[in-house]
N, C-alpha and C. Protein backbone atom coordinates (compact mmCIF):
# COMPACT_ATOMS: atom_id res chain seq x y z
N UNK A 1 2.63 -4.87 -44.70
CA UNK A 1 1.59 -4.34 -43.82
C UNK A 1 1.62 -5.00 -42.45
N UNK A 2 1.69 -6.23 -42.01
CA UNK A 2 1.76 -7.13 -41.14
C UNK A 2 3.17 -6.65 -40.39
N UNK A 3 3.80 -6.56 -41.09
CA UNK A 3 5.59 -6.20 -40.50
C UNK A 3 5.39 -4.74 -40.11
N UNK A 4 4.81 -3.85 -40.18
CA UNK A 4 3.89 -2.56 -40.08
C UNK A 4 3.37 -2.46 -38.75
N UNK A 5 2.10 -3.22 -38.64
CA UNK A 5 1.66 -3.52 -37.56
C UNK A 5 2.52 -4.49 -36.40
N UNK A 6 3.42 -4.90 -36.57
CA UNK A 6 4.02 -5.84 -35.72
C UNK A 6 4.71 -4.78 -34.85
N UNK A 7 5.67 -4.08 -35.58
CA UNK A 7 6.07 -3.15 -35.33
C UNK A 7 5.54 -1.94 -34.34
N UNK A 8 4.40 -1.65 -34.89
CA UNK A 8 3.63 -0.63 -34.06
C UNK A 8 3.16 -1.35 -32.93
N UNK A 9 2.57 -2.60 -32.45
CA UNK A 9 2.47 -3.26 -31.34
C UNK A 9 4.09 -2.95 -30.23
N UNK A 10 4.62 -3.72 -30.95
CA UNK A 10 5.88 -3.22 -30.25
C UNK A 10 6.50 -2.03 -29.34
N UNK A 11 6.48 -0.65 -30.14
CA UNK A 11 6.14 0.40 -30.08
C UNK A 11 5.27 0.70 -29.18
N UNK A 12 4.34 0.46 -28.97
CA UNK A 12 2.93 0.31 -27.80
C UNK A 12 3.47 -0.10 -26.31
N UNK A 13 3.90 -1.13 -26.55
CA UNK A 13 4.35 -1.91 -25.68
C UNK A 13 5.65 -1.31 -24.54
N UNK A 14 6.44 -0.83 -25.58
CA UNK A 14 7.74 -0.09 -24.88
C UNK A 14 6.93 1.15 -24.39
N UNK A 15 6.26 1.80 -24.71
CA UNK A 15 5.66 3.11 -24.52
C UNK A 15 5.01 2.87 -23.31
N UNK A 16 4.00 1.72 -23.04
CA UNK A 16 3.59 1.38 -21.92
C UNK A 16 4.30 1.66 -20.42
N UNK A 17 5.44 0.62 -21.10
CA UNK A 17 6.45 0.14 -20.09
C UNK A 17 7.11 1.45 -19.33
N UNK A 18 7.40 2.33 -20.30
CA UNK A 18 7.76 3.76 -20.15
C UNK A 18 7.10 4.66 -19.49
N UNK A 19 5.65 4.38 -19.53
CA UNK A 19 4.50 5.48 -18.96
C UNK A 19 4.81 4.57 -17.54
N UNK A 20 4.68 3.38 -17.32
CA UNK A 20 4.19 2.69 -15.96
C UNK A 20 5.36 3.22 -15.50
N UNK A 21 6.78 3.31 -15.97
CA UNK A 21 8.26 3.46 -14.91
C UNK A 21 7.90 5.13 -14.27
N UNK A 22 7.41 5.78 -15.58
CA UNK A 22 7.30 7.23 -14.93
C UNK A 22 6.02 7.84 -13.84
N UNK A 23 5.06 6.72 -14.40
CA UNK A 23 3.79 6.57 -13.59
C UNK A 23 3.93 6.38 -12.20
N UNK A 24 4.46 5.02 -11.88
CA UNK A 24 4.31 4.29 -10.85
C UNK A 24 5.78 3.82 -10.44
N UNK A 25 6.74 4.40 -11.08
CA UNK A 25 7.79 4.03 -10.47
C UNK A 25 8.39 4.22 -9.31
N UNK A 26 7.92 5.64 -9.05
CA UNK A 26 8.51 5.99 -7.31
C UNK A 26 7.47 5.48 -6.22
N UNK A 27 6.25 4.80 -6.54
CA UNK A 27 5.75 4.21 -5.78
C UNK A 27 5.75 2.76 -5.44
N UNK A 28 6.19 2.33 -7.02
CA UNK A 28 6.45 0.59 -6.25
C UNK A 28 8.17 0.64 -5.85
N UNK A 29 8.89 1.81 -5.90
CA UNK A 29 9.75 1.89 -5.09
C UNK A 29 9.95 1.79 -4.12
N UNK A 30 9.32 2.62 -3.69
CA UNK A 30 9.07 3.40 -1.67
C UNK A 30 8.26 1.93 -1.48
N UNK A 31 7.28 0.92 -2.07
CA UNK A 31 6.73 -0.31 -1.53
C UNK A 31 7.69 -1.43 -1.61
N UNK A 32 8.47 -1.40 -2.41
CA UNK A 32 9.66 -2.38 -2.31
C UNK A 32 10.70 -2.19 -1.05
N UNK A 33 10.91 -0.88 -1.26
CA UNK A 33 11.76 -0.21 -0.10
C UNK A 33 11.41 -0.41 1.51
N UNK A 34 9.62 -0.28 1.40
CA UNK A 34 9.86 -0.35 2.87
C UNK A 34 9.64 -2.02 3.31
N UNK A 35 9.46 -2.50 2.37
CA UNK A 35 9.40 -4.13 2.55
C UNK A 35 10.94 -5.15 2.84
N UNK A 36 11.93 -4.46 2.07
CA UNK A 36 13.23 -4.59 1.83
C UNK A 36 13.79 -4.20 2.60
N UNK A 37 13.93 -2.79 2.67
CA UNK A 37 14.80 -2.51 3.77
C UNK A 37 16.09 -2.33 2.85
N UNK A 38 16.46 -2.09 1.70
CA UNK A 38 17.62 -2.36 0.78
C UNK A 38 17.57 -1.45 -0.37
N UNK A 39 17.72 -0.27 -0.68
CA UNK A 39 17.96 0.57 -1.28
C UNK A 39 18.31 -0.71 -3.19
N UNK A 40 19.59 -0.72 -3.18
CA UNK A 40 19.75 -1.86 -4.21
C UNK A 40 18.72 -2.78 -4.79
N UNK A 41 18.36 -3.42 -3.81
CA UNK A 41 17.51 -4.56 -4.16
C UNK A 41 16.22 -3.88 -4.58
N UNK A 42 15.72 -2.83 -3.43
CA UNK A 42 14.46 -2.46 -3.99
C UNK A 42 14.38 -1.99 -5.51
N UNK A 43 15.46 -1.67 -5.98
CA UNK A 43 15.76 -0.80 -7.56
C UNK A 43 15.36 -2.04 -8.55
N UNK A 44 16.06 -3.22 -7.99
CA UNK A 44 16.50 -4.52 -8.66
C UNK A 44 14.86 -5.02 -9.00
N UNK A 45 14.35 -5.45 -7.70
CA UNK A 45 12.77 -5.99 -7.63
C UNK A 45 11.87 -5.13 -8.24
N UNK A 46 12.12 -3.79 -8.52
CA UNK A 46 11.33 -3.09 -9.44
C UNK A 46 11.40 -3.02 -10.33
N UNK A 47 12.67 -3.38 -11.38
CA UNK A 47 12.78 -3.22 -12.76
C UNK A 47 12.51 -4.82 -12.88
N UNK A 48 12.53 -5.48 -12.60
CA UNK A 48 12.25 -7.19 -12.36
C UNK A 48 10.39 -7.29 -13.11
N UNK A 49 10.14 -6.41 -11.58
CA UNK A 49 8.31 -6.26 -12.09
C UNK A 49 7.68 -5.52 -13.11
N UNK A 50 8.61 -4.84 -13.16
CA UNK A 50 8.10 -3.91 -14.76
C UNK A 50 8.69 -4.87 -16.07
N UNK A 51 9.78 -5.23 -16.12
CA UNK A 51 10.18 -5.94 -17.62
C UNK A 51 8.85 -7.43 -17.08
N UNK A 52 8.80 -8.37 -16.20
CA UNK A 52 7.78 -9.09 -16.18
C UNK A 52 6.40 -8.77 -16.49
N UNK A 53 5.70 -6.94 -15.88
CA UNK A 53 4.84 -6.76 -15.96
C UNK A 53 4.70 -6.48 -18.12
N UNK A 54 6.01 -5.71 -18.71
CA UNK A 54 5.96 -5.77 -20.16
C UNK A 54 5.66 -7.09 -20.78
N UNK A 55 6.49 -8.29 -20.56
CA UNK A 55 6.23 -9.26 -20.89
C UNK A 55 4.74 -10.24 -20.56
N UNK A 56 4.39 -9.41 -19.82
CA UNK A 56 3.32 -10.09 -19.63
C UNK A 56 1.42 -9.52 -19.84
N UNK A 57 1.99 -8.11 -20.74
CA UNK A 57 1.08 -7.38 -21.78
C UNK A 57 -0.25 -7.69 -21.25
N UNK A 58 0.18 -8.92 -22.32
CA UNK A 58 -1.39 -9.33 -23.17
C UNK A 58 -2.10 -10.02 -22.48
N UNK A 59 -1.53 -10.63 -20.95
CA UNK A 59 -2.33 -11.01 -20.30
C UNK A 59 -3.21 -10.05 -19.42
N UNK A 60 -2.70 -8.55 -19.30
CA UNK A 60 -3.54 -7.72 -18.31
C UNK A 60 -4.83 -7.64 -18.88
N UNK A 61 -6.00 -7.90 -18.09
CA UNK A 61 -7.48 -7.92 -19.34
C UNK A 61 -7.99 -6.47 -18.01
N UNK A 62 -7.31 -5.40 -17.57
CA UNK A 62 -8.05 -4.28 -17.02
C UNK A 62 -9.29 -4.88 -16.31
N UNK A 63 -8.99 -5.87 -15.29
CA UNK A 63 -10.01 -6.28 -14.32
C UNK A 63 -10.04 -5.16 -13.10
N UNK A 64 -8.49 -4.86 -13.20
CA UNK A 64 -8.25 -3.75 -11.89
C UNK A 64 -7.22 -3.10 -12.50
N UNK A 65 -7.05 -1.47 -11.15
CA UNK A 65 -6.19 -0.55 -12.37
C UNK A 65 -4.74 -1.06 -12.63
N UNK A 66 -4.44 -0.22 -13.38
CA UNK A 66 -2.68 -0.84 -14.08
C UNK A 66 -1.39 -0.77 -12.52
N UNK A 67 -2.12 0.09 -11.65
CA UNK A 67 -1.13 0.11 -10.42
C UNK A 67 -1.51 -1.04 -9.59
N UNK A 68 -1.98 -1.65 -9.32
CA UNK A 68 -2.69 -2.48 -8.28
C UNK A 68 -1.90 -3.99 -9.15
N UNK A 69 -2.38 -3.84 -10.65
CA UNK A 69 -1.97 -4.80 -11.24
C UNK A 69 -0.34 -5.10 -10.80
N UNK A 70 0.09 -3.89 -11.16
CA UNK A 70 1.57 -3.58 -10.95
C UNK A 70 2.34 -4.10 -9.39
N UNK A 71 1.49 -4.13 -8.55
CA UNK A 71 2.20 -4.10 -7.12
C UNK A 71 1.56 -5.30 -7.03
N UNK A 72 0.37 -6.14 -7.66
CA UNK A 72 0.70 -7.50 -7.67
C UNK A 72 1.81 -8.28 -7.92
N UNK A 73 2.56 -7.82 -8.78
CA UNK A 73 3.48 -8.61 -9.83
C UNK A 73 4.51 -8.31 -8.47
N UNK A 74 4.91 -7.34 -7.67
CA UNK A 74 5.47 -7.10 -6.99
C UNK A 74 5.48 -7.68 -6.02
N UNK A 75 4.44 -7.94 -5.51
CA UNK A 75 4.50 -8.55 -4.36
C UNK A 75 5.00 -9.79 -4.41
N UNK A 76 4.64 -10.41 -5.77
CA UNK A 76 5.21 -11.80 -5.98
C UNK A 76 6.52 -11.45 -6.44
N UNK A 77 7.17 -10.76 -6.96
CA UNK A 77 8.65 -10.61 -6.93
C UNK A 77 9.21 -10.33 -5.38
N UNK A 78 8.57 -9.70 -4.39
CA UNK A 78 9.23 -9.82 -3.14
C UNK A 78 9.24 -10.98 -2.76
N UNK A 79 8.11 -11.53 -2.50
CA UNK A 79 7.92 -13.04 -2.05
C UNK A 79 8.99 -14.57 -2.65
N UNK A 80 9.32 -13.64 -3.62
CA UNK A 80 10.28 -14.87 -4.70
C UNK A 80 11.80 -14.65 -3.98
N UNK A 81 11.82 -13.03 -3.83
CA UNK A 81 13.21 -12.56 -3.34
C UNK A 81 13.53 -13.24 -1.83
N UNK A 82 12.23 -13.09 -1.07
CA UNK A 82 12.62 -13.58 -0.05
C UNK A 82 12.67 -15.80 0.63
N UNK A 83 11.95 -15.60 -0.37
CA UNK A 83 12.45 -17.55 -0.72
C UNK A 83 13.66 -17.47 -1.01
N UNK A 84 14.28 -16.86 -1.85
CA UNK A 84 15.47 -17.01 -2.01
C UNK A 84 15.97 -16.75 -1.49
N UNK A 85 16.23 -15.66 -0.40
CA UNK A 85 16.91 -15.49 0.79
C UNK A 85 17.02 -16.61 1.76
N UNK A 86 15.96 -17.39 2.22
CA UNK A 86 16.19 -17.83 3.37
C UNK A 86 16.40 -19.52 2.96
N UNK A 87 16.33 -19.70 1.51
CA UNK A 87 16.97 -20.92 0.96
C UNK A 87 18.55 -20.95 0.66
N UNK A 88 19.04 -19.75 1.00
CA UNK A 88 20.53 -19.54 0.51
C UNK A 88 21.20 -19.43 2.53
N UNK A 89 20.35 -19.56 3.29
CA UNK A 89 21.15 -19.42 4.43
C UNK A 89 19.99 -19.92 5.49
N UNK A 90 20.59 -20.61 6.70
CA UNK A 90 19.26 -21.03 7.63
C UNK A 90 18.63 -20.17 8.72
N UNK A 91 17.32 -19.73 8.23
CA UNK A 91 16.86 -18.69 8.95
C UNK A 91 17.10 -18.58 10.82
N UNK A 92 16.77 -20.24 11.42
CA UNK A 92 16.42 -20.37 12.34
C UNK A 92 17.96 -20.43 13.30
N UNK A 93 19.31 -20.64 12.78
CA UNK A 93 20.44 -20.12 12.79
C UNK A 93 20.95 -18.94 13.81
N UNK A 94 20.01 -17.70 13.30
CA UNK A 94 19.76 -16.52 14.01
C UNK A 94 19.04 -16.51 15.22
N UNK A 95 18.16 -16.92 15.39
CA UNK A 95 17.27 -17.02 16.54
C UNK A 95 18.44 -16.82 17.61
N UNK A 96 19.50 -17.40 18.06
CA UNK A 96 20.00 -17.27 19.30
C UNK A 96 20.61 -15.89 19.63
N UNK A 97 20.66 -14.95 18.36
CA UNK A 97 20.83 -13.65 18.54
C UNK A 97 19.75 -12.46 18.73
N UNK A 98 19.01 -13.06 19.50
CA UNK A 98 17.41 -12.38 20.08
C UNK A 98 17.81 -10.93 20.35
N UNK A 99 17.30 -10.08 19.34
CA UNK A 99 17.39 -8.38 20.05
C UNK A 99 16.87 -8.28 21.31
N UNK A 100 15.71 -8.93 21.61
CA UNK A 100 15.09 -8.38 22.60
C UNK A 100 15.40 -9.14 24.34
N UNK A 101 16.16 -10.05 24.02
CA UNK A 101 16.88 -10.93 25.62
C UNK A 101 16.69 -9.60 26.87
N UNK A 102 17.34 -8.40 26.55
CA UNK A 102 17.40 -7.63 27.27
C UNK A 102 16.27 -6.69 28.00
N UNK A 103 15.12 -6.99 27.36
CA UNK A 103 13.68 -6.81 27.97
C UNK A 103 13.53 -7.63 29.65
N UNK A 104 14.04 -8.48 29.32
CA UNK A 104 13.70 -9.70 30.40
C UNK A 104 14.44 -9.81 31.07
N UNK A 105 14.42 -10.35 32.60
CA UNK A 105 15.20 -10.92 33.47
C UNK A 105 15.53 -12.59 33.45
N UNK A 106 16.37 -13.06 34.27
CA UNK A 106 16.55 -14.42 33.74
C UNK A 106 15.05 -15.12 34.31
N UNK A 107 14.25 -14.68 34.49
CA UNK A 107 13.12 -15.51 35.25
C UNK A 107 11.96 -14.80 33.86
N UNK A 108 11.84 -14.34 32.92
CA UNK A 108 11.10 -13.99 32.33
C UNK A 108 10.52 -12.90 31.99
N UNK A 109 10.70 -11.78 33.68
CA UNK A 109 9.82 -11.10 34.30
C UNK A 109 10.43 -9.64 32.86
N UNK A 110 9.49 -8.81 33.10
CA UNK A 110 10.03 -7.22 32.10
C UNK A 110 10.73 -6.79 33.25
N UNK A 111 11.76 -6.24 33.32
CA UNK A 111 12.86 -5.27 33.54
C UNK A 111 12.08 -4.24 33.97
N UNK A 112 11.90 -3.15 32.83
CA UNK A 112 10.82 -1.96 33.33
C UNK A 112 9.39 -2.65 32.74
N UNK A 113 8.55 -1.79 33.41
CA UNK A 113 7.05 -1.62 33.61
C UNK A 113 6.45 -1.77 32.07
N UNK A 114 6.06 -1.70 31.13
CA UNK A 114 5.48 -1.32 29.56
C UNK A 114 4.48 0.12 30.18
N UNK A 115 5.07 0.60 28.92
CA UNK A 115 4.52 2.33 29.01
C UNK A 115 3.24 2.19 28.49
N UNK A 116 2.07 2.81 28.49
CA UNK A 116 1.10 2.79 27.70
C UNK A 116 1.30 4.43 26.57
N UNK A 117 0.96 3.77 25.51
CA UNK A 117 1.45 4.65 24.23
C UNK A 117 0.13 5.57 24.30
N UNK A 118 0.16 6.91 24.60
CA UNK A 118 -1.64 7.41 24.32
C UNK A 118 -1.34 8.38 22.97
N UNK A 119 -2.01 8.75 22.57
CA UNK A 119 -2.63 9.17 21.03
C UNK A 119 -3.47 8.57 20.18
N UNK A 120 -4.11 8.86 18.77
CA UNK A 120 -4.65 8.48 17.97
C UNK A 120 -3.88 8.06 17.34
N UNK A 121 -4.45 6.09 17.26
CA UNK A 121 -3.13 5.80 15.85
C UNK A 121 -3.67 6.12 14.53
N UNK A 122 -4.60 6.48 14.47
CA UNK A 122 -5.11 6.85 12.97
C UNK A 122 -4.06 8.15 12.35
N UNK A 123 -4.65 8.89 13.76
CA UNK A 123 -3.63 10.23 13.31
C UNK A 123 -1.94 9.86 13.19
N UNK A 124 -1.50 9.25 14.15
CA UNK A 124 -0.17 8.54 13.80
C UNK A 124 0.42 8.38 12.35
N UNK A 125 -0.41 7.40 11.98
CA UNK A 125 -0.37 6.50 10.68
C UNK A 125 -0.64 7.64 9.62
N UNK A 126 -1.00 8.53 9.51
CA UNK A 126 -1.03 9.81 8.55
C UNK A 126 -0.17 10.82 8.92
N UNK A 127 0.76 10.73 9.95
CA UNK A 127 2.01 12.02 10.55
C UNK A 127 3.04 10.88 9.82
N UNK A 128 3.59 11.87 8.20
CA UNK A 128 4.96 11.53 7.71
C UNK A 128 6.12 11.92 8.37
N UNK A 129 6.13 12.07 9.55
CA UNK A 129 7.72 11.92 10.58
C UNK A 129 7.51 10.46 11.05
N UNK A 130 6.31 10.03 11.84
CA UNK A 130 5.79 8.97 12.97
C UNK A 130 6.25 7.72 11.54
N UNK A 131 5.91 7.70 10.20
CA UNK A 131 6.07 6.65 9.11
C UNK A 131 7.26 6.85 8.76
N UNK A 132 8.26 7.96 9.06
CA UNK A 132 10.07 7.27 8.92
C UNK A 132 10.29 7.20 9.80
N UNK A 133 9.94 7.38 11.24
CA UNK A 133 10.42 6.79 12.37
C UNK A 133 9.94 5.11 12.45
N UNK A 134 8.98 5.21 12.06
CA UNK A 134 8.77 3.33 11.81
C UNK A 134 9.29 2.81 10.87
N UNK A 135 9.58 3.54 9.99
CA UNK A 135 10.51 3.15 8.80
C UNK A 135 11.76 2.71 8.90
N UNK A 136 12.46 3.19 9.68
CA UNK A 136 13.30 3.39 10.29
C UNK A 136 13.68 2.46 11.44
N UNK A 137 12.84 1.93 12.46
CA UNK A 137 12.54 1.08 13.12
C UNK A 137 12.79 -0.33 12.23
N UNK A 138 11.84 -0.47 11.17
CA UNK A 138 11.72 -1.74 10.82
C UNK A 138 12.79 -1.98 10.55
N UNK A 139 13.75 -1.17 9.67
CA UNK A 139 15.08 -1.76 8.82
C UNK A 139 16.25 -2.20 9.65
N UNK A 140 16.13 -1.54 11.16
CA UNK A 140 16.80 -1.80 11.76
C UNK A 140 16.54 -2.86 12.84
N UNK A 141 15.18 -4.45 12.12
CA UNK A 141 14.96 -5.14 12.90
C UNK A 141 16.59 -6.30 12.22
N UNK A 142 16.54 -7.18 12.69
CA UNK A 142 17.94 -7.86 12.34
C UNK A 142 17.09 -8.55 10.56
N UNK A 143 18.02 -8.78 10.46
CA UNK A 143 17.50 -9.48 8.68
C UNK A 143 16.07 -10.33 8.69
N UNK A 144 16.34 -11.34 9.60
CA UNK A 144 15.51 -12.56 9.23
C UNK A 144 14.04 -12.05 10.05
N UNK A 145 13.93 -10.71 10.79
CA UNK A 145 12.74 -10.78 11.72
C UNK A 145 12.62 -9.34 10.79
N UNK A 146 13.19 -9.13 10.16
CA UNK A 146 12.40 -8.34 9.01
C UNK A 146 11.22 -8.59 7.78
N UNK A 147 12.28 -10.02 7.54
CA UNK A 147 11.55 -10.30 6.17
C UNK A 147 10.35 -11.04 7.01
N UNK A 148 10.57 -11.65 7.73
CA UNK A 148 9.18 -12.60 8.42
C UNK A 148 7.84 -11.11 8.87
N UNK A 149 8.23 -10.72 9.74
CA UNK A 149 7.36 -9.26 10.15
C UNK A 149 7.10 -8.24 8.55
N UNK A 150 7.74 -8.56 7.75
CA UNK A 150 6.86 -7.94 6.00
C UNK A 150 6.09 -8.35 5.17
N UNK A 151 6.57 -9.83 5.86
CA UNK A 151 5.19 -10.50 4.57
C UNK A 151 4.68 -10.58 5.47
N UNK A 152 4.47 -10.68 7.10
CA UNK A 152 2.75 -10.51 7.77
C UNK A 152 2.11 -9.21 7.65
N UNK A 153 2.96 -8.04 8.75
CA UNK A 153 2.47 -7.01 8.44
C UNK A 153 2.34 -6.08 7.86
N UNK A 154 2.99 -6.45 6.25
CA UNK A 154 3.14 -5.08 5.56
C UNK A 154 2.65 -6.12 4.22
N UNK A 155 2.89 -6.93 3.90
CA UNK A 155 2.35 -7.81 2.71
C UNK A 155 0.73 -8.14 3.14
N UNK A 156 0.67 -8.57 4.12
CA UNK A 156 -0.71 -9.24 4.98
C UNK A 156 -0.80 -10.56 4.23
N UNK A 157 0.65 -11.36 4.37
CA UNK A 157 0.32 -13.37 3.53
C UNK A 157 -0.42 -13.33 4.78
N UNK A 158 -0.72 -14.49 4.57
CA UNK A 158 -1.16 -15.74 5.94
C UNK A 158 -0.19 -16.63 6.36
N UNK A 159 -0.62 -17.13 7.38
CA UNK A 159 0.89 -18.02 8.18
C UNK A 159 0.73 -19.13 7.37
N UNK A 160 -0.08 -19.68 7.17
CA UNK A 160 0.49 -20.91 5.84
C UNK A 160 1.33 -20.48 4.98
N UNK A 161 0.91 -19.20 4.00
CA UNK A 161 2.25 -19.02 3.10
C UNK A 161 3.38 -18.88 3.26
N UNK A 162 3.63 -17.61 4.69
CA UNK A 162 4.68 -17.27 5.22
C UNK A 162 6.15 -18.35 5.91
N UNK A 163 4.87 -19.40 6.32
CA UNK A 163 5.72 -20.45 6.69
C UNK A 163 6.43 -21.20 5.99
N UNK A 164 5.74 -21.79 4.56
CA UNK A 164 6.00 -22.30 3.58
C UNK A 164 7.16 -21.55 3.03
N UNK A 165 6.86 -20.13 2.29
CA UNK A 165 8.35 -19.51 1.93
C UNK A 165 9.53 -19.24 2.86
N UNK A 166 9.39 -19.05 4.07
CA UNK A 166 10.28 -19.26 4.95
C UNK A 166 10.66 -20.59 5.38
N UNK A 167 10.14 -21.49 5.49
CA UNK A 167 10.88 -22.84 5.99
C UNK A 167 10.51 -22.77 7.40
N UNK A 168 9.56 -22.26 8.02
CA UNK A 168 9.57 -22.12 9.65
C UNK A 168 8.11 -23.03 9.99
N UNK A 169 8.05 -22.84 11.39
CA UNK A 169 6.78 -23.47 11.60
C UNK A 169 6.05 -22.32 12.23
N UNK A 170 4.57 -22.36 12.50
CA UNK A 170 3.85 -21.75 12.88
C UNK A 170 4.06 -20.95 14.34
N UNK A 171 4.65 -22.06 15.06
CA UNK A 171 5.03 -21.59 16.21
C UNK A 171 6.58 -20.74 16.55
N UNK A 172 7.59 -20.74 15.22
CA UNK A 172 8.69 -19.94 15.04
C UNK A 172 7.77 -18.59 14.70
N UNK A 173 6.98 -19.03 13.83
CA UNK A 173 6.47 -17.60 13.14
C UNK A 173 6.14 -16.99 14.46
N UNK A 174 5.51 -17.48 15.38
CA UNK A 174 5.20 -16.16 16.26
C UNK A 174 5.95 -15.77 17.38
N UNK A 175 6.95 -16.66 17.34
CA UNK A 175 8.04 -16.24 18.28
C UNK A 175 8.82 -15.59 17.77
N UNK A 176 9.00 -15.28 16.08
CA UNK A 176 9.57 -14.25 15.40
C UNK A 176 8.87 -12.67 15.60
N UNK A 177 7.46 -12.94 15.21
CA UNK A 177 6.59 -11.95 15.02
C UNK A 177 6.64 -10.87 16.93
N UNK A 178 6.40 -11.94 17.71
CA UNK A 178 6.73 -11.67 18.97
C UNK A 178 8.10 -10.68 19.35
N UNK A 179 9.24 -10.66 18.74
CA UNK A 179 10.25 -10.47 19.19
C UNK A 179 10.64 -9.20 17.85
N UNK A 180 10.02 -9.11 16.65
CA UNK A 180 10.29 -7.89 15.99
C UNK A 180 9.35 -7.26 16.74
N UNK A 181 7.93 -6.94 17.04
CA UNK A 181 7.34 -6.53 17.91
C UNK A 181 7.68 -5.75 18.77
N UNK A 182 8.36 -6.54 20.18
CA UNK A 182 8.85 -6.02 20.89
C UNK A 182 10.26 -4.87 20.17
N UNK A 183 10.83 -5.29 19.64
CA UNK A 183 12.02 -4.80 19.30
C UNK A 183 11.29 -3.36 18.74
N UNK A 184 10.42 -3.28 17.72
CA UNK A 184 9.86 -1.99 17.20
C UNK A 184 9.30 -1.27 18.27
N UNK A 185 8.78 -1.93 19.14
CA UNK A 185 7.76 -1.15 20.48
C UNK A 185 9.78 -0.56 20.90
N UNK A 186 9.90 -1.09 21.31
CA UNK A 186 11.28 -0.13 21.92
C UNK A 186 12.24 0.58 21.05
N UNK A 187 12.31 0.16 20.14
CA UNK A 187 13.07 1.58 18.67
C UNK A 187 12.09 2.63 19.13
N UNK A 188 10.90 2.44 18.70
CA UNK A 188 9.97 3.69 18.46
C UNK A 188 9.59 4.16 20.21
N UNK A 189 10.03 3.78 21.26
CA UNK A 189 9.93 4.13 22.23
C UNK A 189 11.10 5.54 22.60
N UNK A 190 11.82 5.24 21.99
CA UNK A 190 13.42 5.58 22.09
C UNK A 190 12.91 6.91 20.68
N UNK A 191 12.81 6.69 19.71
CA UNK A 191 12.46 7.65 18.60
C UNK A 191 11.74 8.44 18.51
N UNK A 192 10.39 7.77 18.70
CA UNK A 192 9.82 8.74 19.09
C UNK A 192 8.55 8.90 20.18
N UNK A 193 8.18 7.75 20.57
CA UNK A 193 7.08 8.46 21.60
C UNK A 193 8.13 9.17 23.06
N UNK A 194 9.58 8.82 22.97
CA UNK A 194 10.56 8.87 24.00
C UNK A 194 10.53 10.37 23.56
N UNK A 195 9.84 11.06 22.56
CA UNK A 195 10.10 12.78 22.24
C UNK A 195 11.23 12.81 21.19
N UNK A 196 11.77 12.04 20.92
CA UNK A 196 13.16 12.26 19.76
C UNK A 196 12.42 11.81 18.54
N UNK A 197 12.39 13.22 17.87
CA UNK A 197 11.61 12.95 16.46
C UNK A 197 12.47 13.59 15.44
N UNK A 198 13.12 12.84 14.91
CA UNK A 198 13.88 12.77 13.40
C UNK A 198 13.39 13.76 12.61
């Protein structure tokens, strides 16, 4: 009877795992994806959070729903992925390959004028062309001013954590944050407020 029930727990369990991949799988995809930037990896960090989220059952006590739960576990699998990134190579290394040098003159000054962007960003942020043109934008910030610009503005850590898993200091962080910034203000200048819409 016991070997019965063990069994049928089991059973439960895989079934779960099965409903959440078909449930929620193309969504903690597309959230891995646009955090990543990596087709591969995002596949990788998702089956990561689901066999962790199986194994880790009996701890869900339904405080919040099973998706939210789910893109917790995720977020801490990105956050793990990207410690490990920047412990396997030195972030600050890169810095002298600044996308954005070419904004500036040797005295500091902007080159051209800054455009003022007019529209509603609300409405923006709900036009699915304007979210793969930023999509699009981000992946093509260089590696290391990706992952730093995802866990601020797309994870929302805080600069204590961010710093900590990156190895940087407060004041890299915003000379990073500064310079994907700029770099996205001019992708998406060029993409699309420039009228070229994908």
């Amino acid at each position: 009877m016991a070997n019965n029930e063990k069994k049928g727990r089991k059973a439960k369990r895989k079934q779960d795992a099965e409903e959440w991949l078909v449930q929620y799988g193309d969504y903690l995809y597309r959230y891995a994806l646009f955090r990543l930037g990596n087709d591969e990896i995002a596949r990788d960090i998702v089956q990561e959070t689901l066999i962790a989220a199986w194994k880790a059952k009996k701890q869900f006590r339904g405080d919040s729903s099973v998706r939210t739960w789910l893109v917790g576990i995720l977020k801490h699998k990105i956050t793990d992925h990207v410690r490990k990134q920047i412990r396997e190579r030195n972030l600050m290394n890169h810095l002298e390959s600044d996308p954005t040098s070419d904004f500036f003159d040797s005295n500091g000054q902007w080159l051209q004028p800054i455009q003022e962007w007019e529209g509603n960003p609300e409405r923006l942020y709900n036009d699915q062309q304007f979210l793969k043109a930023l999509h699009s934008c981000v992946a093509k910030l260089p590696e290391h001013h990706r992952l730093v610009f995802s866990l601020r503005e797309l994870n929302g850590e805080d600069t204590d954590h961010i710093c900590k898993t990156c190895g940087i200091t407060p004041t890299n962080l915003h000379v990073i944050m500064h310079r994907a910034r700029l770099a996205l203000r001019r992708c998406l200048e060029t993409s699309w407020f420039g009228g070229i819409k994908e």
